[in-house]
N, C-alpha and C. Protein backbone atom coordinates (compact mmCIF):
# COMPACT_ATOMS: atom_id res chain seq x y z
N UNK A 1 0.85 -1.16 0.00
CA UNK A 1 0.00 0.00 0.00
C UNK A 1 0.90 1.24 0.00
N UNK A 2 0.44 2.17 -0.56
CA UNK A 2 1.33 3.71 -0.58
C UNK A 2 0.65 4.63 -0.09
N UNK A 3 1.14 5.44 0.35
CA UNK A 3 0.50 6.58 0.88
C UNK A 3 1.58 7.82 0.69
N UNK A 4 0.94 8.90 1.31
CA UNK A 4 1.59 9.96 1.49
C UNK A 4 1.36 10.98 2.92
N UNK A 5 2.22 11.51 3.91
CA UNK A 5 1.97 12.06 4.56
C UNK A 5 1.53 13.79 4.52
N UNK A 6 0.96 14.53 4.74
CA UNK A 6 0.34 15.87 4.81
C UNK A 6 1.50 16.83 4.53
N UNK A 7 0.80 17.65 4.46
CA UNK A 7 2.25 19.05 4.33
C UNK A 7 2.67 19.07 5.79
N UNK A 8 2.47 18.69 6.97
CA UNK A 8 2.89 18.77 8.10
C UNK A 8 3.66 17.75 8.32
N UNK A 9 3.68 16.49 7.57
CA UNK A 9 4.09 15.30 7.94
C UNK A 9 3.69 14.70 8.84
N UNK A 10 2.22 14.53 8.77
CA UNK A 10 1.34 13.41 9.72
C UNK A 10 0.25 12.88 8.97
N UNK A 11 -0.38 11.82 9.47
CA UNK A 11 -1.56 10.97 8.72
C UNK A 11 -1.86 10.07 9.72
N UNK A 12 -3.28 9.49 9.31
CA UNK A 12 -3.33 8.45 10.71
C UNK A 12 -3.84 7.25 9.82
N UNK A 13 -3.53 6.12 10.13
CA UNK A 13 -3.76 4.76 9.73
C UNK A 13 -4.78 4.04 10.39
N UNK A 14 -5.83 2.99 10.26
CA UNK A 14 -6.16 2.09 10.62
C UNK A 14 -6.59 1.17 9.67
N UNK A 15 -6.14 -0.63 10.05
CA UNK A 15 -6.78 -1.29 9.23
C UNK A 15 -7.04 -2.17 10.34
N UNK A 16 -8.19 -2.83 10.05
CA UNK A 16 -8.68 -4.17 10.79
C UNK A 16 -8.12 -5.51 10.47
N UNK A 17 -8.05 -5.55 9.25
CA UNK A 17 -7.59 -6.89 8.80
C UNK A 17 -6.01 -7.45 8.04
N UNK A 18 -5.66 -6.14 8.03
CA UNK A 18 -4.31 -6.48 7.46
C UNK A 18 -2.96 -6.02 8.43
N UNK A 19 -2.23 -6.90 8.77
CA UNK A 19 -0.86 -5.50 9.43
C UNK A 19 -0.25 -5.57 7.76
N UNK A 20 0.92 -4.21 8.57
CA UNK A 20 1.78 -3.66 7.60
C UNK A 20 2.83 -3.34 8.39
N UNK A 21 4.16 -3.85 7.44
CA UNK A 21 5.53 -3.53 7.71
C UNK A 21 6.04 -2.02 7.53
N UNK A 22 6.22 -0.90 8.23
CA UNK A 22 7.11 -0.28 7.73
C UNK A 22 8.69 -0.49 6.51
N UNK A 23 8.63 0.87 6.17
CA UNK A 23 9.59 0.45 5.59
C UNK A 23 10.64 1.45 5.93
N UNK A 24 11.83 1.42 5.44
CA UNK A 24 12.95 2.00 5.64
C UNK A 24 13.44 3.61 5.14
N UNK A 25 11.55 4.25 5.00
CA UNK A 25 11.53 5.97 4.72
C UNK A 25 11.93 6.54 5.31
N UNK A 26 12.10 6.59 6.89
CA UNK A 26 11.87 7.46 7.68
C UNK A 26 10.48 7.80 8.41
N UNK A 27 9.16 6.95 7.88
CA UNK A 27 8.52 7.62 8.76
C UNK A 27 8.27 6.34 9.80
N UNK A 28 7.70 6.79 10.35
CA UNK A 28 7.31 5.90 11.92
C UNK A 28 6.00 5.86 12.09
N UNK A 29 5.31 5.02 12.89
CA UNK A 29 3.97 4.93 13.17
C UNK A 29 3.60 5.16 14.66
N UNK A 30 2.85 5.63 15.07
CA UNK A 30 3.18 5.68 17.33
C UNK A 30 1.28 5.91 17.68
N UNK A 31 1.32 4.91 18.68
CA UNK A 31 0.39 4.75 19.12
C UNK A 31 0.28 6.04 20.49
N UNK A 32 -1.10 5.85 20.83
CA UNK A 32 -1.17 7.28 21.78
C UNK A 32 -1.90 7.41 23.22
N UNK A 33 -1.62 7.33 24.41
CA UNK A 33 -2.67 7.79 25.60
C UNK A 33 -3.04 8.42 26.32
N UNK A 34 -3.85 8.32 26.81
CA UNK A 34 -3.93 9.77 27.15
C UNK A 34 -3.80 9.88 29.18
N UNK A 35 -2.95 11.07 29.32
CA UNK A 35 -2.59 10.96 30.66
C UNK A 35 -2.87 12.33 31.43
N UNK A 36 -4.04 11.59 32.35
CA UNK A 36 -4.65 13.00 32.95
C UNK A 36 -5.31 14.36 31.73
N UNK A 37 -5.06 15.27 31.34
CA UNK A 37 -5.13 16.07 30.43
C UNK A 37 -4.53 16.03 29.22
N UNK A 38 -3.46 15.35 29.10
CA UNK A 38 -2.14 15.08 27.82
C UNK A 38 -2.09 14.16 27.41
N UNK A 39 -1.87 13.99 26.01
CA UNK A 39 -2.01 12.64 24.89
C UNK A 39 -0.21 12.42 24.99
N UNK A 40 -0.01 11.38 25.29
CA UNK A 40 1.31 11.38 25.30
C UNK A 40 1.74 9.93 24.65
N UNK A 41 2.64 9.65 24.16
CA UNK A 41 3.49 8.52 23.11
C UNK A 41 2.96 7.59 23.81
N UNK A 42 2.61 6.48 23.19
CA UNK A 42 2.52 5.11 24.13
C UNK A 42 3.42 3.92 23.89
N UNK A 43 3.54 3.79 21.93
CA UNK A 43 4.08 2.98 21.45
C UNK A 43 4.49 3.45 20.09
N UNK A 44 6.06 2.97 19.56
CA UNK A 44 6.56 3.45 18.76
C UNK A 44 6.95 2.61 17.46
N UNK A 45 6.60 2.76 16.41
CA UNK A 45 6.96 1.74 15.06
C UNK A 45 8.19 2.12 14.36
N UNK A 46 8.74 1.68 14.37
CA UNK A 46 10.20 2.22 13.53
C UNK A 46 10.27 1.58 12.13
N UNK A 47 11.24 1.59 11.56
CA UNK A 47 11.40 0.97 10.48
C UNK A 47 11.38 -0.99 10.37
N UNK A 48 11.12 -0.92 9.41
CA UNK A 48 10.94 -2.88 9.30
C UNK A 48 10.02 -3.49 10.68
N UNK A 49 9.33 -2.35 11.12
CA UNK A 49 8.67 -3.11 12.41
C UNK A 49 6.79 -3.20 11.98
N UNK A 50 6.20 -3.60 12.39
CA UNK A 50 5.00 -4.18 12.05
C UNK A 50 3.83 -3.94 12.96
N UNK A 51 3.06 -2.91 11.77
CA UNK A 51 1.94 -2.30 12.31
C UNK A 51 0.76 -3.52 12.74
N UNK A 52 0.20 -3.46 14.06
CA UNK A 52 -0.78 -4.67 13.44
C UNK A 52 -2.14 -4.73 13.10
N UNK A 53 -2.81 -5.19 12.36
CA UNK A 53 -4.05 -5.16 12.49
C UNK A 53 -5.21 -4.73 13.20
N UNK A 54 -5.68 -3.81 13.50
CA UNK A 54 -6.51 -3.25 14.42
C UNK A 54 -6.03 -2.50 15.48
N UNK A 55 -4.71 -1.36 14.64
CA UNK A 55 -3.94 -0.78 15.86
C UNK A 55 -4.05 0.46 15.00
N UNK A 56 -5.11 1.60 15.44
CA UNK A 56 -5.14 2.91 15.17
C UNK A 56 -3.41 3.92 15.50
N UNK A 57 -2.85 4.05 14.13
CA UNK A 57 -1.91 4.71 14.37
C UNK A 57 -1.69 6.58 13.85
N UNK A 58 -0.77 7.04 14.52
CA UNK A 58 -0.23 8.22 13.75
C UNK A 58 0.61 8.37 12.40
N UNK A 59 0.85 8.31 11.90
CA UNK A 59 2.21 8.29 11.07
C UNK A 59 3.01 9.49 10.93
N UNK A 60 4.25 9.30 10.87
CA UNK A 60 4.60 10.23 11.08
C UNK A 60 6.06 10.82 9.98
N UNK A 61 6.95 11.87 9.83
CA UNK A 61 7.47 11.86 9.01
C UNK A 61 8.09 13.12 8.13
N UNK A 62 8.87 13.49 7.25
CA UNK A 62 8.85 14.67 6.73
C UNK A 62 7.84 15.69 5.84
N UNK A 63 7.43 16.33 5.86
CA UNK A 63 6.35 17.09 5.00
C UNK A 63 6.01 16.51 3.65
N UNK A 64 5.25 16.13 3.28
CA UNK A 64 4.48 15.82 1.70
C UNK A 64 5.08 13.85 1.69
N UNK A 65 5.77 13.45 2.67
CA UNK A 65 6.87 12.54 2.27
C UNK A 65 5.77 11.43 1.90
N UNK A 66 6.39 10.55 0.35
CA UNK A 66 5.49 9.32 0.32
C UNK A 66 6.21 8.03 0.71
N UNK A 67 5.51 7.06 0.72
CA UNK A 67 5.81 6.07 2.37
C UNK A 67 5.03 4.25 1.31
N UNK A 68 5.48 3.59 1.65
CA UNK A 68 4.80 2.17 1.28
C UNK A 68 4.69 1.61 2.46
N UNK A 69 3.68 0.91 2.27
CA UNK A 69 3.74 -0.20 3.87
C UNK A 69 3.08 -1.40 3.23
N UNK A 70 3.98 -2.61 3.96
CA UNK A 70 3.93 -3.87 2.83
C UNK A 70 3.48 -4.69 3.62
N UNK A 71 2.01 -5.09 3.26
CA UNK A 71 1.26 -5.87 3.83
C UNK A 71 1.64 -7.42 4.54
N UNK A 72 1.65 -8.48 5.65
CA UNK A 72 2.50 -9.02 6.36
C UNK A 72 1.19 -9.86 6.82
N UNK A 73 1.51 -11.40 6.56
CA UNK A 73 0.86 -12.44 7.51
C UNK A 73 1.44 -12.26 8.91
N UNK A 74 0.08 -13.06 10.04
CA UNK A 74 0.76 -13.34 11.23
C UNK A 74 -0.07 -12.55 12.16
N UNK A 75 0.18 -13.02 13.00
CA UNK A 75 -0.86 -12.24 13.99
C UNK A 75 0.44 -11.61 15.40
N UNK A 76 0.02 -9.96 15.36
CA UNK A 76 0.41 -9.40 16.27
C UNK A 76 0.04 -8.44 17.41
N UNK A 77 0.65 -8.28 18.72
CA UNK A 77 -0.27 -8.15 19.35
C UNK A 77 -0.54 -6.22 19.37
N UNK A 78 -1.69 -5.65 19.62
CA UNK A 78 -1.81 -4.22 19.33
C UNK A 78 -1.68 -4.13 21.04
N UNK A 79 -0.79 -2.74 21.08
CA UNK A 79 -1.04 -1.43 21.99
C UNK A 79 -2.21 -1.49 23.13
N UNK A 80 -2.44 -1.67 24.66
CA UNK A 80 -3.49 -2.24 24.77
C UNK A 80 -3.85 -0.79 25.72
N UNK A 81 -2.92 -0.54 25.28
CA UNK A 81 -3.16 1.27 25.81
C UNK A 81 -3.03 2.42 25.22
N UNK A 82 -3.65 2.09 23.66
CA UNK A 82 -3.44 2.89 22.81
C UNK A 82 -5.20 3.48 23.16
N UNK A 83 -5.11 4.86 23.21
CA UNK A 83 -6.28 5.24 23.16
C UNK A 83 -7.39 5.61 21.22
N UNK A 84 -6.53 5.32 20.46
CA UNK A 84 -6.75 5.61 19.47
C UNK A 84 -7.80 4.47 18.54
N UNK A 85 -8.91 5.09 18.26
CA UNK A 85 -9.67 4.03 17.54
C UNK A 85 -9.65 4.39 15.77
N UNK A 86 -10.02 3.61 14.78
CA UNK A 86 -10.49 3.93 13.61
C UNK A 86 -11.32 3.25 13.15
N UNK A 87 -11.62 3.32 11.91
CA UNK A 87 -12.86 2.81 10.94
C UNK A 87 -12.11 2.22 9.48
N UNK A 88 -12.18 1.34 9.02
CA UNK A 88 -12.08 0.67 7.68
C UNK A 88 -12.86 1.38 6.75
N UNK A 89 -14.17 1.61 6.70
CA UNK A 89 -15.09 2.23 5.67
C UNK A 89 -15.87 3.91 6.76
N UNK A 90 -16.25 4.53 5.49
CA UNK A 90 -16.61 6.03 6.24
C UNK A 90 -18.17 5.63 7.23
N UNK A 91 -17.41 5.92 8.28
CA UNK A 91 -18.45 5.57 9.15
C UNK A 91 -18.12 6.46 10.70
N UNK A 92 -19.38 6.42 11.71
CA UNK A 92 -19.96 7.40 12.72
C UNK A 92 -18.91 6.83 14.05
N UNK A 93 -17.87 7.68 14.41
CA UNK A 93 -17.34 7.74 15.57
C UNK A 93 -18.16 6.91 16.57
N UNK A 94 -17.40 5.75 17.15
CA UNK A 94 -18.13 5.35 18.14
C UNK A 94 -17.18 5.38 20.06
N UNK A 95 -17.57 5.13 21.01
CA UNK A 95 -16.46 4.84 21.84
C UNK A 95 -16.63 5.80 22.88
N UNK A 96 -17.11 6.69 22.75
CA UNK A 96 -16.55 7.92 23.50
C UNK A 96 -17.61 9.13 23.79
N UNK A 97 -17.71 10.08 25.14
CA UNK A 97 -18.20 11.26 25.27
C UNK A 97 -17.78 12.16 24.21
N UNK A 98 -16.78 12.38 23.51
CA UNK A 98 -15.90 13.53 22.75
C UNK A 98 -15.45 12.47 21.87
N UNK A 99 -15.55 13.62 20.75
CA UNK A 99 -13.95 12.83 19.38
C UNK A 99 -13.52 13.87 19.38
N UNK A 100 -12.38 13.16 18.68
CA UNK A 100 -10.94 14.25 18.26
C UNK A 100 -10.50 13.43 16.63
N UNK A 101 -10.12 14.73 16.13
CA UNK A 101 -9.40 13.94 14.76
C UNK A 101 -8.42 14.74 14.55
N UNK A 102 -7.65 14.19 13.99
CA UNK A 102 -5.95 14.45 13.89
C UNK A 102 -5.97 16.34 12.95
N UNK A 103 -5.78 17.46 13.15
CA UNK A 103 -5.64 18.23 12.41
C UNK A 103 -4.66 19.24 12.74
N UNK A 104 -4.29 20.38 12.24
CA UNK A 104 -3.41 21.81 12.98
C UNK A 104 -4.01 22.54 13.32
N UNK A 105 -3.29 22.96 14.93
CA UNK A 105 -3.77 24.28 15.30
C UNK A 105 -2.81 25.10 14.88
N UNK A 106 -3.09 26.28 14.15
CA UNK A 106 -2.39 27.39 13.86
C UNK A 106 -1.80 28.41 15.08
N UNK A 107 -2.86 28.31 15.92
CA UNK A 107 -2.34 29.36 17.16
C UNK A 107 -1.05 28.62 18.01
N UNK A 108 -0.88 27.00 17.86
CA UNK A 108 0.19 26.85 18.63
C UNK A 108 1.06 26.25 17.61
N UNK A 109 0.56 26.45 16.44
CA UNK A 109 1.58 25.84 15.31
C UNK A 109 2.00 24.35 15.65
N UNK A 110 0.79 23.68 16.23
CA UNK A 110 1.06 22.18 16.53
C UNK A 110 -0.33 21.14 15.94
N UNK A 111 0.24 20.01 15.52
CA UNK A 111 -0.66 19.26 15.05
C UNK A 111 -1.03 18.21 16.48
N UNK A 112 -2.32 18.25 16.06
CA UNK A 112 -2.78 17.47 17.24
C UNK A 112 -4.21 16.40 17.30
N UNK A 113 -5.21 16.44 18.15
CA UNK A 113 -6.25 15.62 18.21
C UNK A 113 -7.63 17.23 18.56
N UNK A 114 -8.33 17.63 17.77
CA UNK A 114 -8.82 18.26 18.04
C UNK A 114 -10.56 18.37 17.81
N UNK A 115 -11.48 18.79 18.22
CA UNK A 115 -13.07 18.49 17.65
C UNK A 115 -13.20 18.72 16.37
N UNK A 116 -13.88 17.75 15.84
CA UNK A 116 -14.01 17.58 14.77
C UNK A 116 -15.92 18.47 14.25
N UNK A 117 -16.67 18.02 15.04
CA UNK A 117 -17.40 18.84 15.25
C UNK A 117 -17.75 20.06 16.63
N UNK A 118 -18.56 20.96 16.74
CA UNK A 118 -18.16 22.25 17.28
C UNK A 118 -18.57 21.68 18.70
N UNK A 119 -19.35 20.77 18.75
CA UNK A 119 -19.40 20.45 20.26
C UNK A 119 -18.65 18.80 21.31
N UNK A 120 -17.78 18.64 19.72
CA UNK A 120 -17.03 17.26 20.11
C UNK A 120 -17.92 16.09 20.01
N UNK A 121 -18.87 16.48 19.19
CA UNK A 121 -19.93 14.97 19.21
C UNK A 121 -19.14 13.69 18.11
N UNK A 122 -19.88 13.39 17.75
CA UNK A 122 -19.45 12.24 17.20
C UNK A 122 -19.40 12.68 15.81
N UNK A 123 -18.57 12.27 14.66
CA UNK A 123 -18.64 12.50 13.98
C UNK A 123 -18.30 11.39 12.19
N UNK A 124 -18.73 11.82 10.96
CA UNK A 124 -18.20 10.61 10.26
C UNK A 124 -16.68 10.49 9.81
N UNK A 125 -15.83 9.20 10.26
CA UNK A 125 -14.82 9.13 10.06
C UNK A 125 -14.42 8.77 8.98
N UNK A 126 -13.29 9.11 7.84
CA UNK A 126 -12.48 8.39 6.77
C UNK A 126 -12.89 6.96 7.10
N UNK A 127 -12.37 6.55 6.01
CA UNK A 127 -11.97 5.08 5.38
C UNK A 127 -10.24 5.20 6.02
N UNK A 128 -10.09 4.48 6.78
CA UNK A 128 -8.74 3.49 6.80
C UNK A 128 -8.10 4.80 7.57
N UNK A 129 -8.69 5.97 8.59
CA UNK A 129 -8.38 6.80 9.35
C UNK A 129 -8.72 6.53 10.58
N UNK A 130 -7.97 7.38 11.82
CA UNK A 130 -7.22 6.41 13.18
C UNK A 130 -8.53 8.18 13.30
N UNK A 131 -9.14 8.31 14.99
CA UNK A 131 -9.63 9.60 15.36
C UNK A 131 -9.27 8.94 17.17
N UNK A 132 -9.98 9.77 17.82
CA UNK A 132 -9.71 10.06 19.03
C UNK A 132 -11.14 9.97 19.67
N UNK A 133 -11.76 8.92 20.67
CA UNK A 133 -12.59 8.85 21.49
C UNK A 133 -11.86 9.35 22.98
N UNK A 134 -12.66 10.06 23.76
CA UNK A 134 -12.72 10.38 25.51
C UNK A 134 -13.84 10.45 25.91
N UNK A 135 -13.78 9.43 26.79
CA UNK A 135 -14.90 9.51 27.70
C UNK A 135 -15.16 9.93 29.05
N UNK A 136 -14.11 11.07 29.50
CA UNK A 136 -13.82 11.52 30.72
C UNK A 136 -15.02 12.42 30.68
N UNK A 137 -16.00 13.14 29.82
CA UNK A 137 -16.54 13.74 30.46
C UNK A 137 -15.81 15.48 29.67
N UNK A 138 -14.35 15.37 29.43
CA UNK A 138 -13.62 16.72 29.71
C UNK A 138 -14.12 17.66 28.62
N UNK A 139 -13.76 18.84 28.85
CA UNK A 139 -14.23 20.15 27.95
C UNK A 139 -12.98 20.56 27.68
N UNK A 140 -11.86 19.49 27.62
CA UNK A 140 -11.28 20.08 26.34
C UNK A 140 -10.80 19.81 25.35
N UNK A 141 -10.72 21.15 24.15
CA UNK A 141 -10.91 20.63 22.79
C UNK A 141 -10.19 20.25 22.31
N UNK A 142 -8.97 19.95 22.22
CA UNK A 142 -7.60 19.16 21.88
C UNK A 142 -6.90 18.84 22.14
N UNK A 143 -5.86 18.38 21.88
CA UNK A 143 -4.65 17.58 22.76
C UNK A 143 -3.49 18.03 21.13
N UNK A 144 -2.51 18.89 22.16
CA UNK A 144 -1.17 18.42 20.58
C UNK A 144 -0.74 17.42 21.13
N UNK A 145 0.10 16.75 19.67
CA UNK A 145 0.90 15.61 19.65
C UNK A 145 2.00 15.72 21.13
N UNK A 146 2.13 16.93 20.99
CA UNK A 146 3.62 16.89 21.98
C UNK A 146 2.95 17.37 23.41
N UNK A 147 2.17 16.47 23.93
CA UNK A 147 1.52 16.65 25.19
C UNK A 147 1.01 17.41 25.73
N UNK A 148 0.61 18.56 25.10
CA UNK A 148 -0.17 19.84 25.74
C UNK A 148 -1.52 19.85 25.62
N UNK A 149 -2.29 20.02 26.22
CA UNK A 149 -3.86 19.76 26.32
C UNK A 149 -4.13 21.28 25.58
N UNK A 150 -5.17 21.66 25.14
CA UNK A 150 -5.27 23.49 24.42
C UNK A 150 -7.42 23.10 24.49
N UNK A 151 -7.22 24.01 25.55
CA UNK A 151 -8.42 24.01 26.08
C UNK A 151 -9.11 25.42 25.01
N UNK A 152 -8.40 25.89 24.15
CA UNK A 152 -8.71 27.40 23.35
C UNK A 152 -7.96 27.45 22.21
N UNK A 153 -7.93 26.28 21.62
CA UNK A 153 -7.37 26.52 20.36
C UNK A 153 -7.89 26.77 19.23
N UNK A 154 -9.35 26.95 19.11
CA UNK A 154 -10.23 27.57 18.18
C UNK A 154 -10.72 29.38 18.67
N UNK A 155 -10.46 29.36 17.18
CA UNK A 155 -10.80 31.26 17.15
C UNK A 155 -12.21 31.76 16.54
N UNK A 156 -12.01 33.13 16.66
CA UNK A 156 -13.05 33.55 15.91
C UNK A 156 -13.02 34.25 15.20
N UNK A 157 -14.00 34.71 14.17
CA UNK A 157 -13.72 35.37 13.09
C UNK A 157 -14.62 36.56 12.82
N UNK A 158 -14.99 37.67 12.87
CA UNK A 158 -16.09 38.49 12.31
C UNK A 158 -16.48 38.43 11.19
N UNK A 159 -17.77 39.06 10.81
CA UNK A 159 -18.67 38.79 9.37
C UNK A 159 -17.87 39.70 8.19
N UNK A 160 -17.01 40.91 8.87
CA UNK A 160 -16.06 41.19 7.78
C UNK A 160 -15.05 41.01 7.32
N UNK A 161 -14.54 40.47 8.31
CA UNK A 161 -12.58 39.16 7.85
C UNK A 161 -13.85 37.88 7.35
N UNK A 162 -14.73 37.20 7.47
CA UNK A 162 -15.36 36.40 6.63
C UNK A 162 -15.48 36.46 4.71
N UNK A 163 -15.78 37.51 4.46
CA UNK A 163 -16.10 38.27 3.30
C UNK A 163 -14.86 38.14 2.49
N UNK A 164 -13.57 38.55 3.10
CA UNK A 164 -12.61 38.63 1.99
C UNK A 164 -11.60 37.22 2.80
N UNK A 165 -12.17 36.48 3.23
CA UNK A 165 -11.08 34.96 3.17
C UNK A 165 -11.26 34.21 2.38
N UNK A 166 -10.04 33.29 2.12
CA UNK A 166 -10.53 31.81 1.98
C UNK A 166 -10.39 31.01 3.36
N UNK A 167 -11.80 29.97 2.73
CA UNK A 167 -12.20 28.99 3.69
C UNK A 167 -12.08 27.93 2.93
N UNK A 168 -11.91 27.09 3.99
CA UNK A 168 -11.66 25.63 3.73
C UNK A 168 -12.89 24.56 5.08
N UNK A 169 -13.43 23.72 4.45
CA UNK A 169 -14.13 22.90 5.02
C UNK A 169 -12.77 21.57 5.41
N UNK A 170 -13.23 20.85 7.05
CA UNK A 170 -12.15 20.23 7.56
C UNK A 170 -11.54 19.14 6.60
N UNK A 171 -12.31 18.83 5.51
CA UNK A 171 -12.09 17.74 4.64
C UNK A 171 -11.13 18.77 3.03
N UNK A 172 -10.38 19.73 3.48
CA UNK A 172 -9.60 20.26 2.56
C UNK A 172 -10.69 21.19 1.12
N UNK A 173 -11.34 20.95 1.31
CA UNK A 173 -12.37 21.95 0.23
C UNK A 173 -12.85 22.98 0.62
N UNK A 174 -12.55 23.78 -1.01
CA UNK A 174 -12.73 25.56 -0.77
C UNK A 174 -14.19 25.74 -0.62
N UNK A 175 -14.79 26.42 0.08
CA UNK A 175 -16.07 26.93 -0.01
C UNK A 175 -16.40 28.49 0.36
N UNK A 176 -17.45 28.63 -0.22
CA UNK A 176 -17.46 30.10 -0.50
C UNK A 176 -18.01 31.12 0.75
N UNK A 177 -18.71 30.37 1.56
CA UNK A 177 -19.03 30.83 2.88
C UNK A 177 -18.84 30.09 4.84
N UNK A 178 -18.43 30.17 5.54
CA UNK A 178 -18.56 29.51 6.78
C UNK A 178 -19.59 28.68 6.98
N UNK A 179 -19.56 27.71 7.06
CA UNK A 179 -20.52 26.61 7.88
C UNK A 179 -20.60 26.61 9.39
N UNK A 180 -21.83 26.20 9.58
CA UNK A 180 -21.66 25.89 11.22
C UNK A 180 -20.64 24.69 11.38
N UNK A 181 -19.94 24.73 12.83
CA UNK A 181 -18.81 23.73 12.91
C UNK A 181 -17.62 24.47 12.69
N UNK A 182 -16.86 23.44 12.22
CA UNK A 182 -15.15 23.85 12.38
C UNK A 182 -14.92 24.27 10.87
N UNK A 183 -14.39 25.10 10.78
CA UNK A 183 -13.78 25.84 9.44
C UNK A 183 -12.02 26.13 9.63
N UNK A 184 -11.81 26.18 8.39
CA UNK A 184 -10.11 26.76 8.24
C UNK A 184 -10.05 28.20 7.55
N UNK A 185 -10.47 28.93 7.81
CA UNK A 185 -9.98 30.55 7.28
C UNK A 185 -8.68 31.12 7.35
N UNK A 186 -8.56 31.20 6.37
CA UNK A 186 -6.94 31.79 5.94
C UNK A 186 -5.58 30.98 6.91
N UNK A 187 -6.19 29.99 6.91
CA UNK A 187 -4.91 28.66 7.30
C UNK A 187 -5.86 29.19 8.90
N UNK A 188 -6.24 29.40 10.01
CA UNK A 188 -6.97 29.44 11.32
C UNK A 188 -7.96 28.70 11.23
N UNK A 189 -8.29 27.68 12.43
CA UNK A 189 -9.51 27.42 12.39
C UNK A 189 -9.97 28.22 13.15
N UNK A 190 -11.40 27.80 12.71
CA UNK A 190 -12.46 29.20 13.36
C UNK A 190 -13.71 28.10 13.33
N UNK A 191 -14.30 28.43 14.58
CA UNK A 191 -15.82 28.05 14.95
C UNK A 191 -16.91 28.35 14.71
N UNK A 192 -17.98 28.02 13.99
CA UNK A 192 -19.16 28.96 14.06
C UNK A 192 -20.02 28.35 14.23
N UNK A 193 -20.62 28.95 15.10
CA UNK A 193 -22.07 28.35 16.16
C UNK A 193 -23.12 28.79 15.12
């Protein structure tokens, strides 16, 4: 299988039925948990090591970088403290009080686990993409990769910086006005109730 990682150099993986070998790119795969307020490393894939089957990962890596991962008999064991779930086909977040899905915050210039919709409900996930269930209950809206919880990492925007941006819907498409939910204006996300 091939892929490619983001202009940030991240992507998230899940398959149910197949593992996959890294290969010798450079990127890595790392499982994730969450501790007290902070998503922190749990488990780490390196090269020639073997993703397994039903183990929601990160991937990780240099900007735009493309990556193979070579599908592998055998049964191995997954992360049993990986907090990270995914979906095989596009389908409705299950697991959890809150989701999170992998995107950037601009205000801390960190990629992280953040609401996917404006009140953290559940939402529909990719095909063969890793998201983020919590069921603590907590009110807050993201977690970066590098352990910082960001209880305010969504902004806001007025009806006249609206007018002359571009927007982007969370699935990378231009659109011509704000939606309710999470938006990307001029590279910021922004909320609108």
């Amino acid at each position: 299988m091939k892929g490619k990682l983001n202009s940030r150099g991240y992507s998230t993986l899940y398959w149910s039925n197949y593992n996959f070998r890294l290969g010798n790119d450079g990127v890595v795969a790392t499982t994730y948990k969450i501790d007290g307020n902070k998503l922190v490393e749990s488990k780490v894939y390196g090269a020639n090591q073997v993703i397994p089957a039903r183990e929601a990962v990160v991937l990780s890596g240099a900007a735009n970088k493309e990556f193979k991962l070579v599908p592998v008999v055998g049964t191995y064991p997954v992360d049993p403290n990986n907090a990270l779930r995914g979906t095989d086909g596009q389908e409705m977040t299950t697991g959890g009080d809150k989701y999170y899905v992998l995107s950037y915050n601009q205000k801390r210039d960190q990629v992280g686990f953040f609401y996917m919709t404006e009140d953290g409900g559940a939402f529909l996930n990719g095909a063969h993409k890793a998201y983020l269930p919590v069921t603590d209950g907590s009110d807050i809206k993201g977690f970066d990769l590098n352990g910082e919880d960001d209880a305010t990492g969504i902004n806001d925007i007025d009806a006249a910086d609206e007018a002359n941006s571009e927007i982007y819907n969370l699935a990378g498409q231009r659109i011509n006005q704000m939606q309710r939910g999470i938006n990307i204006v001029n590279g910021k996300k922004i909320l609108k109730k």
